[in-house]
Protein backbone atom coordinates (compact mmCIF):
# COMPACT_ATOMS: atom_id res chain seq x y z
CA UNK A 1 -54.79 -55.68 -47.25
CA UNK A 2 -52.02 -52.85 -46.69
CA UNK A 3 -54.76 -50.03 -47.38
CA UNK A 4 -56.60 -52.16 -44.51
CA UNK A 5 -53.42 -52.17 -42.13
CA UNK A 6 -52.92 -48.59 -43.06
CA UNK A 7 -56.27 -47.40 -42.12
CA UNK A 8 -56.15 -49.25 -38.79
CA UNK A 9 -53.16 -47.74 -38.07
CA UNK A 10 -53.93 -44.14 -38.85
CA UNK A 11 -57.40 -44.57 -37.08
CA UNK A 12 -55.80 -45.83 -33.67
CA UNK A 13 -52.61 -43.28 -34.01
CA UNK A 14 -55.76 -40.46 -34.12
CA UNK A 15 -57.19 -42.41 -30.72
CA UNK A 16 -54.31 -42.12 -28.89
CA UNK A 17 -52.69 -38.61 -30.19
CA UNK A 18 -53.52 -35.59 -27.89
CA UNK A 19 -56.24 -33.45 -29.05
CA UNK A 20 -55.07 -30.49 -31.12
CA UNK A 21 -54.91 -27.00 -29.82
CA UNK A 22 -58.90 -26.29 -30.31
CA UNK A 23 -58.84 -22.36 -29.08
CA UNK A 24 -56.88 -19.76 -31.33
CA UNK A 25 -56.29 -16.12 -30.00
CA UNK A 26 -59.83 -14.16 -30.98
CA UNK A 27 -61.48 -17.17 -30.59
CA UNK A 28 -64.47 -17.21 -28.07
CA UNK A 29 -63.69 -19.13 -24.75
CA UNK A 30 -65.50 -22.34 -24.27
CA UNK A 31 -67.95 -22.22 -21.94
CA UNK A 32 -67.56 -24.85 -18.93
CA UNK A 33 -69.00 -26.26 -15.30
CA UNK A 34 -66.70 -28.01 -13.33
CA UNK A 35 -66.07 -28.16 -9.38
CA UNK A 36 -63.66 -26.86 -7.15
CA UNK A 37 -61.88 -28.83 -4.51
CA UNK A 38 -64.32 -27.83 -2.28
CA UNK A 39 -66.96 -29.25 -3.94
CA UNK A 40 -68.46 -26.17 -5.04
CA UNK A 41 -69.36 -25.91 -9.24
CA UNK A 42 -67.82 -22.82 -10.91
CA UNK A 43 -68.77 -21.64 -14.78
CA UNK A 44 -66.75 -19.33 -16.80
CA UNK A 45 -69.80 -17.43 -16.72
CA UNK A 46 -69.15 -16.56 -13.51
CA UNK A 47 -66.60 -14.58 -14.24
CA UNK A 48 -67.46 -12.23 -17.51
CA UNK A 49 -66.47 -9.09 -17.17
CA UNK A 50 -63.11 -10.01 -16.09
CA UNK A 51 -59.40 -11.37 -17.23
CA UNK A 52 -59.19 -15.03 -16.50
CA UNK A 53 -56.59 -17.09 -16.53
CA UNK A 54 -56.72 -20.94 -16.98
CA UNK A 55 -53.75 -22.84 -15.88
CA UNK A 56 -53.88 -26.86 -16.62
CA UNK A 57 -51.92 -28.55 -14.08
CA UNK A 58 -50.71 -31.71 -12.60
CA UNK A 59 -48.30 -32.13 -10.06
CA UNK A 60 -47.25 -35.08 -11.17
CA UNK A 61 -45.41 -33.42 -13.80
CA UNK A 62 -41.86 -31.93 -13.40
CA UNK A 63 -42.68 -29.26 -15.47
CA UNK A 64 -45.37 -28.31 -13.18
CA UNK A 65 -43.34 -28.64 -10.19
CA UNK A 66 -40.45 -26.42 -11.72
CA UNK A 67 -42.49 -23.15 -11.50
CA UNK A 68 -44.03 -24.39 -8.20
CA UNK A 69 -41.24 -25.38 -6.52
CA UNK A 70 -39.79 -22.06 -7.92
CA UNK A 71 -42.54 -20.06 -6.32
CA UNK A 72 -42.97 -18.76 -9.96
CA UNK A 73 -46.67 -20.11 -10.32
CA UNK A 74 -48.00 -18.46 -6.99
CA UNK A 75 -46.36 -14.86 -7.36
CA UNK A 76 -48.20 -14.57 -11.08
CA UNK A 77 -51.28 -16.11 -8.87
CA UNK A 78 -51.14 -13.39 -6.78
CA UNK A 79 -49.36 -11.07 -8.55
CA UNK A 80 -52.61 -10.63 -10.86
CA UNK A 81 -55.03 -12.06 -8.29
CA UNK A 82 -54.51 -8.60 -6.61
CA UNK A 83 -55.51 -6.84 -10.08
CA UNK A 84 -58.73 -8.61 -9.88
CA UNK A 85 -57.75 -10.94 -12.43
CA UNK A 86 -59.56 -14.47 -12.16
CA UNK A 87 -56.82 -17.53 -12.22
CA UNK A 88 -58.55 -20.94 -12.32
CA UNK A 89 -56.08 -23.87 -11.98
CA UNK A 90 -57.62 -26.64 -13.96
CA UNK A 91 -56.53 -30.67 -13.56
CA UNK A 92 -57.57 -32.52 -16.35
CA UNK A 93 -55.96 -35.97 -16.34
CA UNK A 94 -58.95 -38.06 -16.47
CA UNK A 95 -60.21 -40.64 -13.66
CA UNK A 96 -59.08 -43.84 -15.79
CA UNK A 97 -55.28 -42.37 -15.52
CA UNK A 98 -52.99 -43.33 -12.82
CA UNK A 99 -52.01 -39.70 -12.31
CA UNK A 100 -55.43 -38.58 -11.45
CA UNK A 101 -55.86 -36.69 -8.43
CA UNK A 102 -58.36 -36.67 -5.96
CA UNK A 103 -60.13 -33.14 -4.89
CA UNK A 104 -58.79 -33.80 -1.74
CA UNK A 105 -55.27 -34.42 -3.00
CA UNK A 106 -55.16 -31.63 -5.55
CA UNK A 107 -56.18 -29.25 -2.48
CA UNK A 108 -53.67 -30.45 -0.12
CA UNK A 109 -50.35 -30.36 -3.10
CA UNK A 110 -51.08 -26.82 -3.89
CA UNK A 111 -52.37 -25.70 -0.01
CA UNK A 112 -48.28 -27.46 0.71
CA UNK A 113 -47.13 -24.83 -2.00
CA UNK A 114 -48.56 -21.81 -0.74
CA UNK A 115 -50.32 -21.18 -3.86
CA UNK A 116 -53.83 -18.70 -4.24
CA UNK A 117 -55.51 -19.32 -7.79
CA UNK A 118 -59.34 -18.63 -7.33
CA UNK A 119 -60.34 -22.26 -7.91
CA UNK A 120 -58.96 -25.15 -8.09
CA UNK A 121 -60.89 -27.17 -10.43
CA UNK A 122 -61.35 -30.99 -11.03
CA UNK A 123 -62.11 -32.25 -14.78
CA UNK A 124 -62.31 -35.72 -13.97
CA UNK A 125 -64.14 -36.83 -17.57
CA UNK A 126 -61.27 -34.46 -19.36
CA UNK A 127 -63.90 -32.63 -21.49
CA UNK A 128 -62.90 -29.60 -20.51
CA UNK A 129 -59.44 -30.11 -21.62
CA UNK A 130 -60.69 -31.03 -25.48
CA UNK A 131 -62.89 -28.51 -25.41
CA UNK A 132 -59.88 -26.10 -24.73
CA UNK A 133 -57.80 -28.98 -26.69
CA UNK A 134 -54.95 -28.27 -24.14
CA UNK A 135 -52.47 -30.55 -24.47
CA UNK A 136 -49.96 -30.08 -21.74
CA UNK A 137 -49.27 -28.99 -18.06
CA UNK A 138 -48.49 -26.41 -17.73
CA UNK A 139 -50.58 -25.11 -20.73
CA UNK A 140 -51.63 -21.22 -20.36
CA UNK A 141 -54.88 -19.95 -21.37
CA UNK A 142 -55.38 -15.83 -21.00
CA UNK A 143 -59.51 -14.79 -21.41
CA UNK A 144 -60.41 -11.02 -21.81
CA UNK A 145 -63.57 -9.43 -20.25
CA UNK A 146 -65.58 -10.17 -23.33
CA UNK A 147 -65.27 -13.38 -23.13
CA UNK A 148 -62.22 -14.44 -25.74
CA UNK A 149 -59.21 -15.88 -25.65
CA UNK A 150 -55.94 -13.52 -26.25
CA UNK A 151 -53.62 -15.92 -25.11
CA UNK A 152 -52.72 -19.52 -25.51
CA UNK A 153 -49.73 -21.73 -25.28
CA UNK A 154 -46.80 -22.21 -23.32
CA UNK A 155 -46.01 -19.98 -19.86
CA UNK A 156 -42.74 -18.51 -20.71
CA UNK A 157 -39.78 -19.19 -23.33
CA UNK A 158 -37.57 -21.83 -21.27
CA UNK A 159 -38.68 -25.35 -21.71
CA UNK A 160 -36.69 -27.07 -18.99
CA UNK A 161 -37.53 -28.94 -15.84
CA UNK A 162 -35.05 -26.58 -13.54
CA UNK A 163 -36.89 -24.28 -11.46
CA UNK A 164 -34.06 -21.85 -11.72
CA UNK A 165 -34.99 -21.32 -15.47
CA UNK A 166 -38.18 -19.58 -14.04
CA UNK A 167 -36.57 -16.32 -12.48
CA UNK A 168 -35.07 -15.59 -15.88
CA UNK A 169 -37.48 -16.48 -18.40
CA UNK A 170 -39.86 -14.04 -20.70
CA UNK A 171 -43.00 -14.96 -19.28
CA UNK A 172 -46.23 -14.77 -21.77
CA UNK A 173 -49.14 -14.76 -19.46
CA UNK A 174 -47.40 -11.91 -17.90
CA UNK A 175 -46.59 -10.21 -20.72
CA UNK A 176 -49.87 -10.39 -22.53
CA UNK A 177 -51.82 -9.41 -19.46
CA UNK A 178 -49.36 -6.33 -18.54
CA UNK A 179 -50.15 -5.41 -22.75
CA UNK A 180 -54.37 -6.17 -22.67
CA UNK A 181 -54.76 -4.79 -19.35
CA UNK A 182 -52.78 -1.21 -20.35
CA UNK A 183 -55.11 -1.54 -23.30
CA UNK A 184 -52.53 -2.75 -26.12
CA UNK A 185 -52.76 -5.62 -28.23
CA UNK A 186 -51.12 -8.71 -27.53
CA UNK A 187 -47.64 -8.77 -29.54
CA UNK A 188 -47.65 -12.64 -29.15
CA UNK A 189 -50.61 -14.52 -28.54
CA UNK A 190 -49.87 -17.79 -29.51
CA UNK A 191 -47.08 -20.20 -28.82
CA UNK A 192 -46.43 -24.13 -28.43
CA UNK A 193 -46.86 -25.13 -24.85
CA UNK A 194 -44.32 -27.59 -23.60
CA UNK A 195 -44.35 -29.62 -20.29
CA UNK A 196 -46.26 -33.51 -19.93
CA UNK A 197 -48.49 -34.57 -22.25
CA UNK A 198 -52.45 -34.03 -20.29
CA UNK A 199 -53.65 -37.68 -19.58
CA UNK A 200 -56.82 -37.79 -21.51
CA UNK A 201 -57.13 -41.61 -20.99
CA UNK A 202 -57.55 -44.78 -23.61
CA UNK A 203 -59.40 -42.55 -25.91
CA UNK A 204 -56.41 -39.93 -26.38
């Protein structure tokens, strides 16, 4: 009866835990079709042959709103936008969650912060988030021209809510596209994001 208990426990602790991080540095990107806030549908295909950056969001989350509010998000937007880089800002708390945004919604919150990613895009069914297995906003994903991830984890090094923090903080997606773009490797490629867990819904 305890092995029974056990089991059940175990199985619905691995429901509801976030997926694990799927998409290690040298790993290749996975491939996805979502749409923008405009309704249009974007791949990742779109855009080979170029740095892209994917940025999970949700501005229901104070950590999200610390590097908005800071203006931190939209000067690396178009701080790198201007070097041709590609920066898709991905929502993927699923359409069962409270949180969830509408395209509508998600357009007008970031069009109120000034910001300029290339796309904003909706993942309503979250499969794009377990796909990447992203597990937080903000959650940083850095893609080289060939197609594989070089970066993945947290934005920068200070996990607070205070958008002061921002201004003073190492920032990775900075630093590992300043080092891939000059044509270095990227001294750290991994790290463990922090901010709100993503709202996958019942099943995670």
């Amino acid at each position: 009866m305890r092995i029974a208990v056990l089991s059940a426990t175990l199985t619905a602790a691995l429901l509801l835990a976030p997926p694990a991080s799927a998409q290690a540095p040298g790993a290749p990107a996975p491939a996805f079709t979502l749409t923008d806030t405009s309704g249009k549908t974007v791949q990742l295909s779109d855009y080979r042959g170029k740095y892209v950056v994917l940025e999970w969001t949700n501005p229901e989350c104070p950590f999200v709103r610390k590097h908005y509010d800071s203006g931190n998000m939209q000067d690396l937007q178009k701080q790198w936008g201007a070097r041709d880089v590609v920066w898709l800002s991905i929502n993927s708390t699923n359409t069962s969650s409270s949180e969830y945004k509408t395209p509508a919604q998600m357009a007008q919150w970031l069009g109120g912060k000034g910001a300029s990613p290339k796309a904003v895009l909706i993942d309503g069914t979250s499969a794009t988030g377990r796909a990447y297995g992203a597990r937080t906003t903000p959650q940083m994903f850095v893609i080289n021209p060939a197609g594989t991830v070089i970066y993945n984890g947290a934005i920068d090094d200070r996990r607070t809510t205070n958008p002061a923090d921002a201004k003073s903080a190492h920032n990775y997606v900075r630093a590992a596209l300043t080092e891939a773009m000059d044509g270095r490797p990227v001294t750290v490629a991994t790290t463990s994001p922090y901010g709100c867990s993503v709202k996958y819904g019942a099943l995670y």
